[in-house]
PDB file of N, CA and C in Angstrom:
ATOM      1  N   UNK A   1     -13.749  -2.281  29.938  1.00  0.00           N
ATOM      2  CA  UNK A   1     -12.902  -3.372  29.475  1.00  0.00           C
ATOM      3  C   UNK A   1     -12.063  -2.925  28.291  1.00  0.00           C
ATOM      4  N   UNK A   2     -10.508  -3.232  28.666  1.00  0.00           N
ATOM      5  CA  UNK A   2      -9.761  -2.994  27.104  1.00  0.00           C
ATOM      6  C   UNK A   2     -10.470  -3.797  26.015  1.00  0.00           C
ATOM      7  N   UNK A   3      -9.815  -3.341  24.674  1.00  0.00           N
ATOM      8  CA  UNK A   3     -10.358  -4.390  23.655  1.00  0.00           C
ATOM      9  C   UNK A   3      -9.607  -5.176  23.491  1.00  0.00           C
ATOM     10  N   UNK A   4      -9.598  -6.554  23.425  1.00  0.00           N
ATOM     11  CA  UNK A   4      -8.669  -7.715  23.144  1.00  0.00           C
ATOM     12  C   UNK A   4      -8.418  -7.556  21.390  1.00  0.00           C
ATOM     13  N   UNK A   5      -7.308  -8.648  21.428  1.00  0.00           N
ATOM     14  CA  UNK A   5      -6.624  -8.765  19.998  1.00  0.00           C
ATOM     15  C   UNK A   5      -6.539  -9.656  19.123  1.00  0.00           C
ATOM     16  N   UNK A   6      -7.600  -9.726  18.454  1.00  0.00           N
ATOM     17  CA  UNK A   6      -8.048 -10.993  17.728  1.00  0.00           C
ATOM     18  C   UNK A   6      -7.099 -12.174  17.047  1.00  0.00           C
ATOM     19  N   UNK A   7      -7.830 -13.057  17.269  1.00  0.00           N
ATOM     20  CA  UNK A   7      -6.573 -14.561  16.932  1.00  0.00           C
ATOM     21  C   UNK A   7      -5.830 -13.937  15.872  1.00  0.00           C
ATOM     22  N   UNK A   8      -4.630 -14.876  15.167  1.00  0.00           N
ATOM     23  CA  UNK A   8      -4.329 -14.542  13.721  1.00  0.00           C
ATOM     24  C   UNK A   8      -4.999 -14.846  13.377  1.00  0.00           C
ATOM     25  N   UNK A   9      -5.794 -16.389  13.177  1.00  0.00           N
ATOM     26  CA  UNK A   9      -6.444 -16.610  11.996  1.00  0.00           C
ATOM     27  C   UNK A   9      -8.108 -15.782  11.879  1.00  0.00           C
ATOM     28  N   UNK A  10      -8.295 -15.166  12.781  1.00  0.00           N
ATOM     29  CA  UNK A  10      -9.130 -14.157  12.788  1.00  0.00           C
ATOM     30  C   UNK A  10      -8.919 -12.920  11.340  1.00  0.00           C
ATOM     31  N   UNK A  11      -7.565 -12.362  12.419  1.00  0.00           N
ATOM     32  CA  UNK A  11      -6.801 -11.260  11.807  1.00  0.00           C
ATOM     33  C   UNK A  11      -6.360 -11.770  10.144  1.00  0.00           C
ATOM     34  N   UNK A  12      -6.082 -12.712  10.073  1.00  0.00           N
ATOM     35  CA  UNK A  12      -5.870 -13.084   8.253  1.00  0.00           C
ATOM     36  C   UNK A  12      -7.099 -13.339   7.307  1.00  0.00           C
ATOM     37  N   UNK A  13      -8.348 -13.635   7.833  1.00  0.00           N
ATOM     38  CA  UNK A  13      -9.575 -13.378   7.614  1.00  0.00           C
ATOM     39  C   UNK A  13      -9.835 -12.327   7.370  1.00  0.00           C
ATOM     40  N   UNK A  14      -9.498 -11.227   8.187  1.00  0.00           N
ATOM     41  CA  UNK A  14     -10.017  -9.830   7.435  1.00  0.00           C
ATOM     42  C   UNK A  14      -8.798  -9.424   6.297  1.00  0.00           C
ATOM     43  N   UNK A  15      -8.214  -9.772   6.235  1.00  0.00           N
ATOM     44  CA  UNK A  15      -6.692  -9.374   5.460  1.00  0.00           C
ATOM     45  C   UNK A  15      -7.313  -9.990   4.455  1.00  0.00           C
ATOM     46  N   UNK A  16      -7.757 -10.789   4.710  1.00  0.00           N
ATOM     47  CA  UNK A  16      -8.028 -11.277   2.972  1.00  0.00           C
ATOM     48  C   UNK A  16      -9.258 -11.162   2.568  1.00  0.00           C
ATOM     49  N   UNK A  17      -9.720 -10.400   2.990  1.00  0.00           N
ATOM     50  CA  UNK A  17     -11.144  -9.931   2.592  1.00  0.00           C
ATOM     51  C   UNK A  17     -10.611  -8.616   2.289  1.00  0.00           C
ATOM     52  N   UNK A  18      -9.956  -7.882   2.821  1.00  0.00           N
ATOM     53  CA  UNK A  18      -9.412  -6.750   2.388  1.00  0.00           C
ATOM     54  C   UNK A  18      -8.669  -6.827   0.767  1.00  0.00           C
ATOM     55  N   UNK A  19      -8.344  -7.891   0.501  1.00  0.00           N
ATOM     56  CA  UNK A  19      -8.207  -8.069  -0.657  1.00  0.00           C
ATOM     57  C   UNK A  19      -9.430  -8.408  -1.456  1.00  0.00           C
ATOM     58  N   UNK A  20     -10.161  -8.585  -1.528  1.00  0.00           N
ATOM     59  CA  UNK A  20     -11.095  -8.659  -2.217  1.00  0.00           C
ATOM     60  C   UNK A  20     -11.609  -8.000  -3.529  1.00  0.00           C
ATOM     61  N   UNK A  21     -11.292  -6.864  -3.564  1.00  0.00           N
ATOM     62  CA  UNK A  21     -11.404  -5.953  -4.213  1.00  0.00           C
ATOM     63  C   UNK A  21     -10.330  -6.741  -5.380  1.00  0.00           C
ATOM     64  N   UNK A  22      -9.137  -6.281  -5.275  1.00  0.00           N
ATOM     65  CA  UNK A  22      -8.028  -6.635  -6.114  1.00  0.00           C
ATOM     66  C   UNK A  22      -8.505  -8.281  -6.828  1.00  0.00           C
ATOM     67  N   UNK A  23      -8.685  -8.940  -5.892  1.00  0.00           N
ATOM     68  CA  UNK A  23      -8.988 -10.176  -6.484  1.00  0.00           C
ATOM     69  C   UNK A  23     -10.048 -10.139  -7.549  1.00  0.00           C
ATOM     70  N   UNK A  24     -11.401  -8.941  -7.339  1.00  0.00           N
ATOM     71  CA  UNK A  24     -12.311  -9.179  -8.639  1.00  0.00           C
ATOM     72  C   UNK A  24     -11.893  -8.138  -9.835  1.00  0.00           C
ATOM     73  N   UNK A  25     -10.756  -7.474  -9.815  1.00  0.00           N
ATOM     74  CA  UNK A  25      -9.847  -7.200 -10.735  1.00  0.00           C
ATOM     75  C   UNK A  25      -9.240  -7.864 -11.541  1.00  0.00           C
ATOM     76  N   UNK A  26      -9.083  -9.060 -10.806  1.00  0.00           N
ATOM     77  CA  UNK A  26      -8.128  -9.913 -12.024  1.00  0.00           C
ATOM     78  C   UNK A  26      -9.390 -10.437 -12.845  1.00  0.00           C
ATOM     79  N   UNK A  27      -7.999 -11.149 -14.149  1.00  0.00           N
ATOM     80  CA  UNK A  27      -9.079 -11.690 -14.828  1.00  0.00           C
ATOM     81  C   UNK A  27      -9.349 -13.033 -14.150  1.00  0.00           C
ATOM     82  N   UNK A  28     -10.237 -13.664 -14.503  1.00  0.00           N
ATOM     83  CA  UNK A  28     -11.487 -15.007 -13.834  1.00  0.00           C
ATOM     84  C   UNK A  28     -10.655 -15.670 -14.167  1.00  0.00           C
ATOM     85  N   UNK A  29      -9.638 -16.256 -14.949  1.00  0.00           N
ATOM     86  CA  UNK A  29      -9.178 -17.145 -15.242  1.00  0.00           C
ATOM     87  C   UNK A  29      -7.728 -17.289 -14.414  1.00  0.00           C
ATOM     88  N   UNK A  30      -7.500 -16.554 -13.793  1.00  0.00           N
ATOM     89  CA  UNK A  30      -6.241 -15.698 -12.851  1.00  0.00           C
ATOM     90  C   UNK A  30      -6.739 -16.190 -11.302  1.00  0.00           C
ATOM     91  N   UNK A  31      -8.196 -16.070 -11.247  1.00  0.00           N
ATOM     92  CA  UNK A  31      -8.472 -15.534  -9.258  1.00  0.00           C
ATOM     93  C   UNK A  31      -8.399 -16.967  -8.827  1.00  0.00           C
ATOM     94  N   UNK A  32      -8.905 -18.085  -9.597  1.00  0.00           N
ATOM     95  CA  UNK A  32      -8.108 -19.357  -8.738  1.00  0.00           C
ATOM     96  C   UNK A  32      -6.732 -19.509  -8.135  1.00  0.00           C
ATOM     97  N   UNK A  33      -5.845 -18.933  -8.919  1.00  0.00           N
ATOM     98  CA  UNK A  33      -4.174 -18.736  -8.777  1.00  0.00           C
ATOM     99  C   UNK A  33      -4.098 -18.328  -7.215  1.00  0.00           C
ATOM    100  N   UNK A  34      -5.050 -17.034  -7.239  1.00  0.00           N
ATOM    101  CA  UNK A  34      -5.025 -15.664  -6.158  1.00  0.00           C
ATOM    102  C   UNK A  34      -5.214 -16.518  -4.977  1.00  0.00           C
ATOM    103  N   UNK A  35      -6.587 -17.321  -5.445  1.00  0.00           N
ATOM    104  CA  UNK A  35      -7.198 -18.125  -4.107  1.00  0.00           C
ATOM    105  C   UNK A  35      -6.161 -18.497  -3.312  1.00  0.00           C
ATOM    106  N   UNK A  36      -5.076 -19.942  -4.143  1.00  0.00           N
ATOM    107  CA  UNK A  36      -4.539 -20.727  -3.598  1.00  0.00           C
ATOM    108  C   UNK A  36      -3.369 -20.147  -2.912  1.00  0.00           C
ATOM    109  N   UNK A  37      -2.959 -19.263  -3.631  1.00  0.00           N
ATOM    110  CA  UNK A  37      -2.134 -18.396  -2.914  1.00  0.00           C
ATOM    111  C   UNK A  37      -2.392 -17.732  -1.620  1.00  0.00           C
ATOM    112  N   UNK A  38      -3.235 -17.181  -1.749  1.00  0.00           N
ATOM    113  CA  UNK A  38      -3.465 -17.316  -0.338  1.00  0.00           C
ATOM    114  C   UNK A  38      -3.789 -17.916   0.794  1.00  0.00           C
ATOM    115  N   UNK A  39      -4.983 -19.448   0.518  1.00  0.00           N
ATOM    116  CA  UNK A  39      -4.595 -20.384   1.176  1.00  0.00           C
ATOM    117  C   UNK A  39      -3.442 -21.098   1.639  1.00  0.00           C
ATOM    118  N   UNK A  40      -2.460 -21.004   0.583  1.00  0.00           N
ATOM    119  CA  UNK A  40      -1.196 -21.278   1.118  1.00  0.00           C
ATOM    120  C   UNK A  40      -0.742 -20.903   2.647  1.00  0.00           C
ATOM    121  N   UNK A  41      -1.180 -19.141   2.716  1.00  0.00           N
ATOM    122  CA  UNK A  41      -0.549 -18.603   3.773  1.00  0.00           C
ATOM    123  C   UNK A  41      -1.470 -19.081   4.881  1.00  0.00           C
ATOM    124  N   UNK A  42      -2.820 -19.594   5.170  1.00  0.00           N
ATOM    125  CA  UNK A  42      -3.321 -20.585   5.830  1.00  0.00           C
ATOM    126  C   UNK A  42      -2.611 -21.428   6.375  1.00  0.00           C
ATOM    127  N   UNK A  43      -1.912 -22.280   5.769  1.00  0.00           N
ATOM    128  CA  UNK A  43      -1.590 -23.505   6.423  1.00  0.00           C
ATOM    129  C   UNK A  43      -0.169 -23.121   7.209  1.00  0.00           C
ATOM    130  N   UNK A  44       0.139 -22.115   6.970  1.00  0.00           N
ATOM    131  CA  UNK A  44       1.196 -21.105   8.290  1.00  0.00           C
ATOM    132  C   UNK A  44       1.265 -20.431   8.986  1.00  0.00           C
ATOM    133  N   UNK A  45      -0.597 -20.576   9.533  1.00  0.00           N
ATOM    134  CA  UNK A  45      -1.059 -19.651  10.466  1.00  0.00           C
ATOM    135  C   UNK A  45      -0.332 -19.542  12.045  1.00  0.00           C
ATOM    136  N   UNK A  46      -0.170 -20.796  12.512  1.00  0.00           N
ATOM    137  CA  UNK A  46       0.833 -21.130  13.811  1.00  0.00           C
ATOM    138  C   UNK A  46       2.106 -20.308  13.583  1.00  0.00           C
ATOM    139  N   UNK A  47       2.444 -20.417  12.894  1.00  0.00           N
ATOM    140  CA  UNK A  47       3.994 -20.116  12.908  1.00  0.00           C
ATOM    141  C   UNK A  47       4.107 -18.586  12.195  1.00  0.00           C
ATOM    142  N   UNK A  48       3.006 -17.920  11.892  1.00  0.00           N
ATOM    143  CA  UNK A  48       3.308 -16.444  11.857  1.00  0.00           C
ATOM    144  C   UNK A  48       2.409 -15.824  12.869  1.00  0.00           C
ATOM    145  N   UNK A  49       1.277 -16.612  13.724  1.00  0.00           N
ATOM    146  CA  UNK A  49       1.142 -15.388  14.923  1.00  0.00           C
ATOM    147  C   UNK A  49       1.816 -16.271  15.697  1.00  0.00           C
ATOM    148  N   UNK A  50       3.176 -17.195  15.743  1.00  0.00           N
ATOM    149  CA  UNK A  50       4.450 -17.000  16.502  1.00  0.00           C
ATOM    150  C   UNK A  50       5.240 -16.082  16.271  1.00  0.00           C
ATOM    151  N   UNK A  51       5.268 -15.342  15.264  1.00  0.00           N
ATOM    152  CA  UNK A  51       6.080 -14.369  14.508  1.00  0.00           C
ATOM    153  C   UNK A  51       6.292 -13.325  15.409  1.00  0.00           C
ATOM    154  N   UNK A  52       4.922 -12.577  15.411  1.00  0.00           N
ATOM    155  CA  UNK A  52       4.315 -11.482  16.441  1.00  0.00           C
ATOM    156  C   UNK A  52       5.186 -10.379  15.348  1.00  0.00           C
ATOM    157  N   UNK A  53       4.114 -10.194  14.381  1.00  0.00           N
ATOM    158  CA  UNK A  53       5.049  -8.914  13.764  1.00  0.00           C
ATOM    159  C   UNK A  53       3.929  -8.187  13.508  1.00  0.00           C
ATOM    160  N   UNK A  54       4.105  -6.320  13.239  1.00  0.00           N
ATOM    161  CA  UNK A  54       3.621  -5.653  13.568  1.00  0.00           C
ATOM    162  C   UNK A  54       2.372  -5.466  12.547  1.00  0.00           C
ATOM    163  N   UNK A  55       2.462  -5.989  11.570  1.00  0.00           N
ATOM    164  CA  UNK A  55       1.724  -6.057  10.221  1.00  0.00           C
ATOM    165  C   UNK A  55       0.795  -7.506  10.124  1.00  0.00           C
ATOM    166  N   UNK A  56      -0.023  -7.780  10.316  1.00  0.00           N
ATOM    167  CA  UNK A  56      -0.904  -8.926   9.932  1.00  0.00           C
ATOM    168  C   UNK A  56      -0.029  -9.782   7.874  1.00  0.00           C
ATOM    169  N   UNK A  57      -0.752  -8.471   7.338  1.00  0.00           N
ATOM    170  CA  UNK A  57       0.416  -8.853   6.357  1.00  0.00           C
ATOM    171  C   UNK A  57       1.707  -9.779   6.197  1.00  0.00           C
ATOM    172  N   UNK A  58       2.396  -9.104   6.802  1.00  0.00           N
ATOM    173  CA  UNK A  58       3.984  -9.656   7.146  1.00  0.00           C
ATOM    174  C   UNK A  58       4.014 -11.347   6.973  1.00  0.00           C
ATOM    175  N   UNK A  59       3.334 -11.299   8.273  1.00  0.00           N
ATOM    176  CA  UNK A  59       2.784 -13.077   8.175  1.00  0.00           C
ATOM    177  C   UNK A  59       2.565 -14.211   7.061  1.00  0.00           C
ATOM    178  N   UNK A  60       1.477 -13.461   6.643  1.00  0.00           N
ATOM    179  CA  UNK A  60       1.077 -13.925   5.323  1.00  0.00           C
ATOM    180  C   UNK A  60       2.215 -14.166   4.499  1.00  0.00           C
ATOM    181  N   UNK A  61       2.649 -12.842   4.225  1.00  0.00           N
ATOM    182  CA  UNK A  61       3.868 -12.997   3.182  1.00  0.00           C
ATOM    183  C   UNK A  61       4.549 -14.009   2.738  1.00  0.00           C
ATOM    184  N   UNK A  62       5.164 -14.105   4.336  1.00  0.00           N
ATOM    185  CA  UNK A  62       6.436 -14.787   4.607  1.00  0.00           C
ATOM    186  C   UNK A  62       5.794 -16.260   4.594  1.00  0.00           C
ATOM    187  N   UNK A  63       4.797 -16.875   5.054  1.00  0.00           N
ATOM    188  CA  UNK A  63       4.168 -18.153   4.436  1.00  0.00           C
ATOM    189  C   UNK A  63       3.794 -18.305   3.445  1.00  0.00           C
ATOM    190  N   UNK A  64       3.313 -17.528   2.245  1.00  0.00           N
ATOM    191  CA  UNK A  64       3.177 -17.496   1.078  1.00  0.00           C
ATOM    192  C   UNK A  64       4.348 -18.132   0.531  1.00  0.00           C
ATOM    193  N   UNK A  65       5.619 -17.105   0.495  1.00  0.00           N
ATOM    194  CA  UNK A  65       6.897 -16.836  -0.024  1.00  0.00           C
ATOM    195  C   UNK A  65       7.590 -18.506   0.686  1.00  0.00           C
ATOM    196  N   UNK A  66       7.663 -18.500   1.922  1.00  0.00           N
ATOM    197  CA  UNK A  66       8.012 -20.043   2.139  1.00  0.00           C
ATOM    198  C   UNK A  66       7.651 -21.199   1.721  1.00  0.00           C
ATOM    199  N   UNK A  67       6.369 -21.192   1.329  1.00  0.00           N
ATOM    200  CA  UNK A  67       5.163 -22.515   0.863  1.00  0.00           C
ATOM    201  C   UNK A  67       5.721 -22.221  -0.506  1.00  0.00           C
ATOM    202  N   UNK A  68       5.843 -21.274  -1.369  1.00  0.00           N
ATOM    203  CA  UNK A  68       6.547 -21.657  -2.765  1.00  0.00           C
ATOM    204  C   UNK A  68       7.827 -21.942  -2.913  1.00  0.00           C
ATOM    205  N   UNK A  69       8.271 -21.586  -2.069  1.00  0.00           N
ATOM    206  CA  UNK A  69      10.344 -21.972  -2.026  1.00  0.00           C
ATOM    207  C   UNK A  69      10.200 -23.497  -1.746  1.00  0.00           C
ATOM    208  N   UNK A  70       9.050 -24.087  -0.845  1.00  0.00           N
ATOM    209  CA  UNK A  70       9.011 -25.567  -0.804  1.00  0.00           C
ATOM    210  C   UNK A  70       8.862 -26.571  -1.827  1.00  0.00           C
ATOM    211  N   UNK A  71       7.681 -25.519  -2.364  1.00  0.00           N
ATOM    212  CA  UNK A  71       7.181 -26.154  -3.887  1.00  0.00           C
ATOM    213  C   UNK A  71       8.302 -25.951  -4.923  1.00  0.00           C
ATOM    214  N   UNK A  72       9.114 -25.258  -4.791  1.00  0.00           N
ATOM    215  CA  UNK A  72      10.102 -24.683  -6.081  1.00  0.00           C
ATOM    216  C   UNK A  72      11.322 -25.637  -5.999  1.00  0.00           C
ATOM    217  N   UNK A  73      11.368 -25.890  -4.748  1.00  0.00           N
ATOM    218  CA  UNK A  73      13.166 -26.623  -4.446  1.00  0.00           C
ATOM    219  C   UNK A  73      12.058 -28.218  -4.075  1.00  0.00           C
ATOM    220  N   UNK A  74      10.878 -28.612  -4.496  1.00  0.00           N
ATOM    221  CA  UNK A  74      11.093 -29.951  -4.921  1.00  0.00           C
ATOM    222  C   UNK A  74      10.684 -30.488  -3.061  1.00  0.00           C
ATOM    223  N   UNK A  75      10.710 -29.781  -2.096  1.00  0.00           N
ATOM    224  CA  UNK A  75      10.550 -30.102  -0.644  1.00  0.00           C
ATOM    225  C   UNK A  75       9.153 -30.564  -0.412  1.00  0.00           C
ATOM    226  N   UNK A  76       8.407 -29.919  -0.912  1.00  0.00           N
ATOM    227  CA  UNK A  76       6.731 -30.053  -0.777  1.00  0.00           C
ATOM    228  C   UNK A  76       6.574 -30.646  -2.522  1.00  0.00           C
ATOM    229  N   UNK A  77       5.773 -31.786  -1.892  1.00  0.00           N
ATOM    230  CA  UNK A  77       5.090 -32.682  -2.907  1.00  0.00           C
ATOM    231  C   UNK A  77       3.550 -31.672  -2.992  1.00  0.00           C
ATOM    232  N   UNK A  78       3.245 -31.075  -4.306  1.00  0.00           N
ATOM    233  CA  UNK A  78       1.977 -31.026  -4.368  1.00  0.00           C
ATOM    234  C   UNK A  78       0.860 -31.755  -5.225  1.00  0.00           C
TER     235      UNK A  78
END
């Protein structure tokens, strides 16, 4: 059997465990920031493994980077 290709939200699960490291780098008063930030890119899980880009990363990014342009221009109530 080939090996299949795990969901995104699989694939962003390990991505952010792969961060892990970096995250107990910061200071403690910082890694809440880290958290939400990356939950952010959570709630754009649909619409970046619609993406289909070659980097798990990528994804993330670009929902990160969108979810604050919402918050910044006043679009998203938080």
């Amino acid at each position: 059997m080939g090996r299949t290709t795990p969901s995104f939200r699989i694939a962003e699960a390990q991505e952010i465990e792969e961060w892990r490291r970096f995250r107990r780098s910061l200071p403690k008063r910082e890694r809440p920031a880290f958290d939400e930030m990356l939950n952010a890119a959570r709630l754009y899980a649909s619409a970046s493994s619609a993406a289909v880009r070659t980097s798990r990363f990528e994804g993330m990014a670009m929902a990160i980077a969108f979810h604050h342009f919402k918050l910044l221009s006043g679009v998203l109530d938080k």
